[in-house]
PDB file of N, CA and C in Angstrom:
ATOM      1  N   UNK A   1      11.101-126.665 102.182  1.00  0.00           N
ATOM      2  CA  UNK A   1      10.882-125.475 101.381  1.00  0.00           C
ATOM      3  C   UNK A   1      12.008-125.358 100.367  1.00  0.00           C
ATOM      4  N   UNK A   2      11.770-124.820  99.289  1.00  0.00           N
ATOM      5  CA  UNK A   2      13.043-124.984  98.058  1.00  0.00           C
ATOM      6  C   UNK A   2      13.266-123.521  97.875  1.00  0.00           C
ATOM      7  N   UNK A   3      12.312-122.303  98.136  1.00  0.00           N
ATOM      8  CA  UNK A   3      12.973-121.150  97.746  1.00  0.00           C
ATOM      9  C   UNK A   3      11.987-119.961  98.550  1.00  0.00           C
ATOM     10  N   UNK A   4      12.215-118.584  98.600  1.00  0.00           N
ATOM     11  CA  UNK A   4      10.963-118.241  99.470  1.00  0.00           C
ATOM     12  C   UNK A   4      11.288-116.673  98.696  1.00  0.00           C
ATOM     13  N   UNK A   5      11.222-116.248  97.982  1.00  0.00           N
ATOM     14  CA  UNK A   5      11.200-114.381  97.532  1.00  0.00           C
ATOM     15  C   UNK A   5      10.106-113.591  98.300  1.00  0.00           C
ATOM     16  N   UNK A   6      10.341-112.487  98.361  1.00  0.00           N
ATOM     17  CA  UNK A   6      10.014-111.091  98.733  1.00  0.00           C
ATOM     18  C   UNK A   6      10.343-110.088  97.345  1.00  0.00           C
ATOM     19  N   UNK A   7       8.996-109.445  97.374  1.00  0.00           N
ATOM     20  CA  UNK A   7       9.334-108.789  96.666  1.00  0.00           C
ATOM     21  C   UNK A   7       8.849-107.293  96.830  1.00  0.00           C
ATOM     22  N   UNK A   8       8.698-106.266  96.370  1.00  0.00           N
ATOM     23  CA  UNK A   8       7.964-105.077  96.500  1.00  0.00           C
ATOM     24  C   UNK A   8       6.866-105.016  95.258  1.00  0.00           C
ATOM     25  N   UNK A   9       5.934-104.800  96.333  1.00  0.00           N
ATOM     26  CA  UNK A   9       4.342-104.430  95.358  1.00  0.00           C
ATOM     27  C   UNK A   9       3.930-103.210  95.555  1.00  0.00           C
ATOM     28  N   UNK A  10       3.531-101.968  94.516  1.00  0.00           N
ATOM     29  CA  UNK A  10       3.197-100.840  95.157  1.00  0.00           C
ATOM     30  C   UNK A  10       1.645-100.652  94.957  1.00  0.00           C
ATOM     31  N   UNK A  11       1.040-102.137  94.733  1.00  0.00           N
ATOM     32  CA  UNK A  11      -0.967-102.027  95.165  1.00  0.00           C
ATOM     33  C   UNK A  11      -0.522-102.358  96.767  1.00  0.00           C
ATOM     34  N   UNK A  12       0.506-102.486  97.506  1.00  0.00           N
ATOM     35  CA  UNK A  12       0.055-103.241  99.087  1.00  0.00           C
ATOM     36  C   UNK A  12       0.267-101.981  99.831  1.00  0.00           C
ATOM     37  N   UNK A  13      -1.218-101.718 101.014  1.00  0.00           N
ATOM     38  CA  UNK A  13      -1.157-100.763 101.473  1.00  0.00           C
ATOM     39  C   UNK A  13       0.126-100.868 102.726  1.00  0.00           C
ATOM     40  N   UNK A  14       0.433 -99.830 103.253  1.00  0.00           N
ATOM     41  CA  UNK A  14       1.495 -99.981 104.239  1.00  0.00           C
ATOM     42  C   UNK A  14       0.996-100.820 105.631  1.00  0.00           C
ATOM     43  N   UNK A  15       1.870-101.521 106.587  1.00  0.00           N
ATOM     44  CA  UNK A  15       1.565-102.351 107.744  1.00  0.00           C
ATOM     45  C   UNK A  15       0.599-101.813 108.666  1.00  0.00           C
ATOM     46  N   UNK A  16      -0.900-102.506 109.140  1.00  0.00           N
ATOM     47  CA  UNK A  16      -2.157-101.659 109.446  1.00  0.00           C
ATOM     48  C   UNK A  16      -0.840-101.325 111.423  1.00  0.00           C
ATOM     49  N   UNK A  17      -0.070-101.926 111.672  1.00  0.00           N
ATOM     50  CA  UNK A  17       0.393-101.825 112.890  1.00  0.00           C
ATOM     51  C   UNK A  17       1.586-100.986 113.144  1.00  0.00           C
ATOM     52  N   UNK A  18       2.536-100.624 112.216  1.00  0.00           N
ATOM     53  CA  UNK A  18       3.932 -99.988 112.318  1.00  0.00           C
ATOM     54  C   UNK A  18       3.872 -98.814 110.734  1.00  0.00           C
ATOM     55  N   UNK A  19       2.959 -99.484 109.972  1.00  0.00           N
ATOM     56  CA  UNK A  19       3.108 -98.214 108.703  1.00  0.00           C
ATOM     57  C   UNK A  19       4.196 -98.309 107.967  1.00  0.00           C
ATOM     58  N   UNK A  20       4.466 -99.755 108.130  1.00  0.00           N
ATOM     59  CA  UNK A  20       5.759 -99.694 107.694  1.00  0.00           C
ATOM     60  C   UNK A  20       5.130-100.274 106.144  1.00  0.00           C
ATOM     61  N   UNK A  21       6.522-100.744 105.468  1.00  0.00           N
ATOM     62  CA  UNK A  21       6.592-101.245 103.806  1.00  0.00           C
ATOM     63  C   UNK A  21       5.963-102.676 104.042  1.00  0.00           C
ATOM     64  N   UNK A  22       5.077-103.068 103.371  1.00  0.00           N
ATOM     65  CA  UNK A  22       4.647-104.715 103.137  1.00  0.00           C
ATOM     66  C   UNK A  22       5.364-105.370 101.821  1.00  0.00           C
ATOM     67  N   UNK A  23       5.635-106.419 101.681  1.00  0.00           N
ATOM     68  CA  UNK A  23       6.170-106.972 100.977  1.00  0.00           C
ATOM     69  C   UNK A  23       5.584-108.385 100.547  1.00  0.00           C
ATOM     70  N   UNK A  24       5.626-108.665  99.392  1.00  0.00           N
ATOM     71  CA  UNK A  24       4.563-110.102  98.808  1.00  0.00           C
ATOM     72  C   UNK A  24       5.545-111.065  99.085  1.00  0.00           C
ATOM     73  N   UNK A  25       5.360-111.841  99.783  1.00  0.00           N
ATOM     74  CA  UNK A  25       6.139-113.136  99.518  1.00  0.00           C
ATOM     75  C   UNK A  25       5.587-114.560  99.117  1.00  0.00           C
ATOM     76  N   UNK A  26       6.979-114.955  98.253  1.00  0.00           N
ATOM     77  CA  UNK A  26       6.643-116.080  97.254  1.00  0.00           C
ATOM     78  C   UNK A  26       7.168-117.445  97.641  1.00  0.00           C
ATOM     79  N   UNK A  27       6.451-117.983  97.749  1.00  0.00           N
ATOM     80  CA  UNK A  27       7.648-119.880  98.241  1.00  0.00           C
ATOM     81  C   UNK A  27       6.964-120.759  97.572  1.00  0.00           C
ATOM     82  N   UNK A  28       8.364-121.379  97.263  1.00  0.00           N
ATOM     83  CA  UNK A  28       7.785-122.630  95.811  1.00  0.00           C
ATOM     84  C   UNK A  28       8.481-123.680  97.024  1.00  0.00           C
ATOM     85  N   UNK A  29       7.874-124.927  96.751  1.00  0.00           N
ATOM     86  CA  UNK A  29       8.096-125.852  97.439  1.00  0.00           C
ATOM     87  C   UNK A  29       8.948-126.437  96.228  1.00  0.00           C
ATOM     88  N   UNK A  30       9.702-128.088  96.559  1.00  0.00           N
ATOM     89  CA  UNK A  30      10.271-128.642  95.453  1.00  0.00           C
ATOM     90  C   UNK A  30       9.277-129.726  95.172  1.00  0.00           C
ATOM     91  N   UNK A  31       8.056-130.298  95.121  1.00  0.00           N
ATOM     92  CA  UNK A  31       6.921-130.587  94.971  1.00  0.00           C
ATOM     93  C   UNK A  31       6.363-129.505  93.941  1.00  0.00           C
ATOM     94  N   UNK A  32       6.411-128.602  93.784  1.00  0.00           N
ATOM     95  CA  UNK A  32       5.811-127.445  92.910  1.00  0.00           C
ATOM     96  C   UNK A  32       4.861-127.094  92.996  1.00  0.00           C
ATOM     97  N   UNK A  33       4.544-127.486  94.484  1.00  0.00           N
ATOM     98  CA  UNK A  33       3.231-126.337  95.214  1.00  0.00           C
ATOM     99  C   UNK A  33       4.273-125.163  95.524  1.00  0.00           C
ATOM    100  N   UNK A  34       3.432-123.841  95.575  1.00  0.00           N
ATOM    101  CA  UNK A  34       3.734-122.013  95.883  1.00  0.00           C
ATOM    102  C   UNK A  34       2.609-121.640  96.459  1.00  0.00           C
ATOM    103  N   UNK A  35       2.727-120.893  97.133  1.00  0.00           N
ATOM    104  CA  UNK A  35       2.054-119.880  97.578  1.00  0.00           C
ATOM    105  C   UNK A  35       2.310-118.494  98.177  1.00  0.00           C
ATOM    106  N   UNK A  36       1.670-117.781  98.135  1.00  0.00           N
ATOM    107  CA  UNK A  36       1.753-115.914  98.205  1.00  0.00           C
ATOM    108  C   UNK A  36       1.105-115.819  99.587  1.00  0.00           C
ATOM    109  N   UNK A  37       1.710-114.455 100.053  1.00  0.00           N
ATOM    110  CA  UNK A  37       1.682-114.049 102.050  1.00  0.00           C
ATOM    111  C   UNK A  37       2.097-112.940 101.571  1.00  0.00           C
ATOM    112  N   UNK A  38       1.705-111.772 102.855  1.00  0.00           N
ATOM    113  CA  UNK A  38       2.247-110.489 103.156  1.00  0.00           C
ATOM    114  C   UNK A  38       2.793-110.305 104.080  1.00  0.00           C
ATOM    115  N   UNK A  39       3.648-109.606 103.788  1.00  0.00           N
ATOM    116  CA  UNK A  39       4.529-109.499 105.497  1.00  0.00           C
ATOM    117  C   UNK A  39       5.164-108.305 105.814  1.00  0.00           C
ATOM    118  N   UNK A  40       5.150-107.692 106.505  1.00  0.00           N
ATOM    119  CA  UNK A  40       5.707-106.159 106.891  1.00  0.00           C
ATOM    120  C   UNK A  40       7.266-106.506 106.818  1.00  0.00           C
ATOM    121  N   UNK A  41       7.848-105.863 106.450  1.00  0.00           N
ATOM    122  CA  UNK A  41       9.376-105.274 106.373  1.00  0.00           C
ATOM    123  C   UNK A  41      10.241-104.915 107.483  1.00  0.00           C
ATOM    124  N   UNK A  42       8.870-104.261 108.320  1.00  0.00           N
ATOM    125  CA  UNK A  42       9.752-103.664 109.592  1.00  0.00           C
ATOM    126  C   UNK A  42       9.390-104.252 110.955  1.00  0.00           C
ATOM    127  N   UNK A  43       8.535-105.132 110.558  1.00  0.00           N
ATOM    128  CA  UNK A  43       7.863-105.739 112.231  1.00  0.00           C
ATOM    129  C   UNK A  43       7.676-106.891 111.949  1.00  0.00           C
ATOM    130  N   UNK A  44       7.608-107.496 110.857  1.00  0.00           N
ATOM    131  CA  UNK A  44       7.261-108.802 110.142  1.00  0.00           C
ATOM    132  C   UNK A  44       5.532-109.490 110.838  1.00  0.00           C
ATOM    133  N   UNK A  45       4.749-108.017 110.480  1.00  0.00           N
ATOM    134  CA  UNK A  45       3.810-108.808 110.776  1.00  0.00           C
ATOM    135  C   UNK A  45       2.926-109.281 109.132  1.00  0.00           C
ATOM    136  N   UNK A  46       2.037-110.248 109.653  1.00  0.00           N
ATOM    137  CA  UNK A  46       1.548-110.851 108.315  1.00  0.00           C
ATOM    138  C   UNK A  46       0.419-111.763 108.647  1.00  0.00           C
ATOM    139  N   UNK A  47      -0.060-112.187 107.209  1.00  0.00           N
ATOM    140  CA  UNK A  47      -1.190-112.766 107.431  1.00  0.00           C
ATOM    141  C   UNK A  47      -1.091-114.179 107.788  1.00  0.00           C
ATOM    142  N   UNK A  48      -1.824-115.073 108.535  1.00  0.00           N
ATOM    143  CA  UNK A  48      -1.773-116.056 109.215  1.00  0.00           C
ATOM    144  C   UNK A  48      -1.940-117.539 107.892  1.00  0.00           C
ATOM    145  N   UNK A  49      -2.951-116.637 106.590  1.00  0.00           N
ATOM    146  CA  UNK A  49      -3.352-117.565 105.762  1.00  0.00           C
ATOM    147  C   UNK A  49      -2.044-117.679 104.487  1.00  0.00           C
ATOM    148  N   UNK A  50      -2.579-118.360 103.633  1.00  0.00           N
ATOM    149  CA  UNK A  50      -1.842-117.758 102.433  1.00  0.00           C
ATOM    150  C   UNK A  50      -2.482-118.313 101.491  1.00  0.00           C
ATOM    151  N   UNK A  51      -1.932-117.844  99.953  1.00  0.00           N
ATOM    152  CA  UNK A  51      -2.879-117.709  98.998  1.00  0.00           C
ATOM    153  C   UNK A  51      -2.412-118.331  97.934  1.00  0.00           C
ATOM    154  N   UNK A  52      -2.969-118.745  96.916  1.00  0.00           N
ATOM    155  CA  UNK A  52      -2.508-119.420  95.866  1.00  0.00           C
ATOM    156  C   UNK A  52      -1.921-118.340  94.672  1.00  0.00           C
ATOM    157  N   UNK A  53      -2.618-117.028  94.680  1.00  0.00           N
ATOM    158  CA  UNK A  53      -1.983-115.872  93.663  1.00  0.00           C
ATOM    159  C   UNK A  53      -2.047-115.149  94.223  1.00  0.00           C
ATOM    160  N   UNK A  54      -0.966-114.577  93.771  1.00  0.00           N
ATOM    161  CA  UNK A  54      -0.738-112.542  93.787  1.00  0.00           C
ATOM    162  C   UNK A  54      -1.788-112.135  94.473  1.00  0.00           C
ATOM    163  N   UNK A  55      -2.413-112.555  93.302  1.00  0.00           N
ATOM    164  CA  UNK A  55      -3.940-111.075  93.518  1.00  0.00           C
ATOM    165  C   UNK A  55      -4.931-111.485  94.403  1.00  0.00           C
ATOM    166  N   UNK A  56      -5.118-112.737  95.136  1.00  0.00           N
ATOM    167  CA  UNK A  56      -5.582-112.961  95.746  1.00  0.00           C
ATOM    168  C   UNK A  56      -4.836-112.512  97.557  1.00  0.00           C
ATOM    169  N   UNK A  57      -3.694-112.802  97.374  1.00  0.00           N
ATOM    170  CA  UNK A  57      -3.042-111.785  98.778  1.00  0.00           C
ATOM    171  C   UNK A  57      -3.105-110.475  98.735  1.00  0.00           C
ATOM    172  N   UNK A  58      -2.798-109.964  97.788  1.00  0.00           N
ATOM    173  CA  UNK A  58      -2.897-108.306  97.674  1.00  0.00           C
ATOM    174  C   UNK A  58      -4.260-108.126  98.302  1.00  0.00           C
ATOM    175  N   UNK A  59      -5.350-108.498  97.644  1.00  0.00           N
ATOM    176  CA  UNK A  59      -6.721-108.086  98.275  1.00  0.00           C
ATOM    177  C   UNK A  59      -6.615-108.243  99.193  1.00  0.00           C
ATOM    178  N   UNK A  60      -6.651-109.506 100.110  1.00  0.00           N
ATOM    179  CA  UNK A  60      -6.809-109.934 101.591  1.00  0.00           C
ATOM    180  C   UNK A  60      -6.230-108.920 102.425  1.00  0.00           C
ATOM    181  N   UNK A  61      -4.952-108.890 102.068  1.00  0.00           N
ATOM    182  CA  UNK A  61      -4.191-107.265 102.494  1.00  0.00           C
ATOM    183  C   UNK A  61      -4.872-106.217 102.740  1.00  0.00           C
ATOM    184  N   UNK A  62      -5.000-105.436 101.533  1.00  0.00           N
ATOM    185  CA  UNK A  62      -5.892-104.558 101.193  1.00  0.00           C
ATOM    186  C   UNK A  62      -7.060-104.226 101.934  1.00  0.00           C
ATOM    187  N   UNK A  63      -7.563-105.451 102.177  1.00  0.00           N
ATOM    188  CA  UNK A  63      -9.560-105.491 102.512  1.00  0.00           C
ATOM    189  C   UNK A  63      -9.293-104.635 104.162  1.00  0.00           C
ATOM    190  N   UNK A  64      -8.418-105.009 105.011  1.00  0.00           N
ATOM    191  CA  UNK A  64      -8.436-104.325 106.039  1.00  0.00           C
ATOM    192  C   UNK A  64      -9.326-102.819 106.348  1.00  0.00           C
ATOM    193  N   UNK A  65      -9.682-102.973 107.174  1.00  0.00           N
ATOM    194  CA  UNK A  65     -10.374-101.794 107.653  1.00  0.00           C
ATOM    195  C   UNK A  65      -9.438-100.634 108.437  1.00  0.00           C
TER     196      UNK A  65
END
């Protein structure tokens, strides 16, 4: 892995388990594959998949019931 950011998004709803802050995270490989994940702040829970854009994690996020 070559780098991994977190950042704050305020479309991501809060953690469906603790309510806590979600946070987008970013990892670029040194190959110059990346990909985007969500991950809670306070429990580090998150999604199992990950995504090639933004906006494609935000939704997945989001879609929760």
């Amino acid at each position: 892995m070559f780098g991994q950011k977190f950042e704050y998004n305020d479309e991501l709803k809060c953690c469906p388990f603790c309510k806590g802050v979600s946070w987008l995270a970013h990892v670029e490989f040194k190959d110059g594959s990346t990909w985007f994940n969500i991950q809670c702040s306070k429990c580090n829970a998150g999604w199992m998949e990950n995504y090639e854009t933004k906006e494609e994690a935000v939704k997945a996020w989001n879609k929760r019931k």
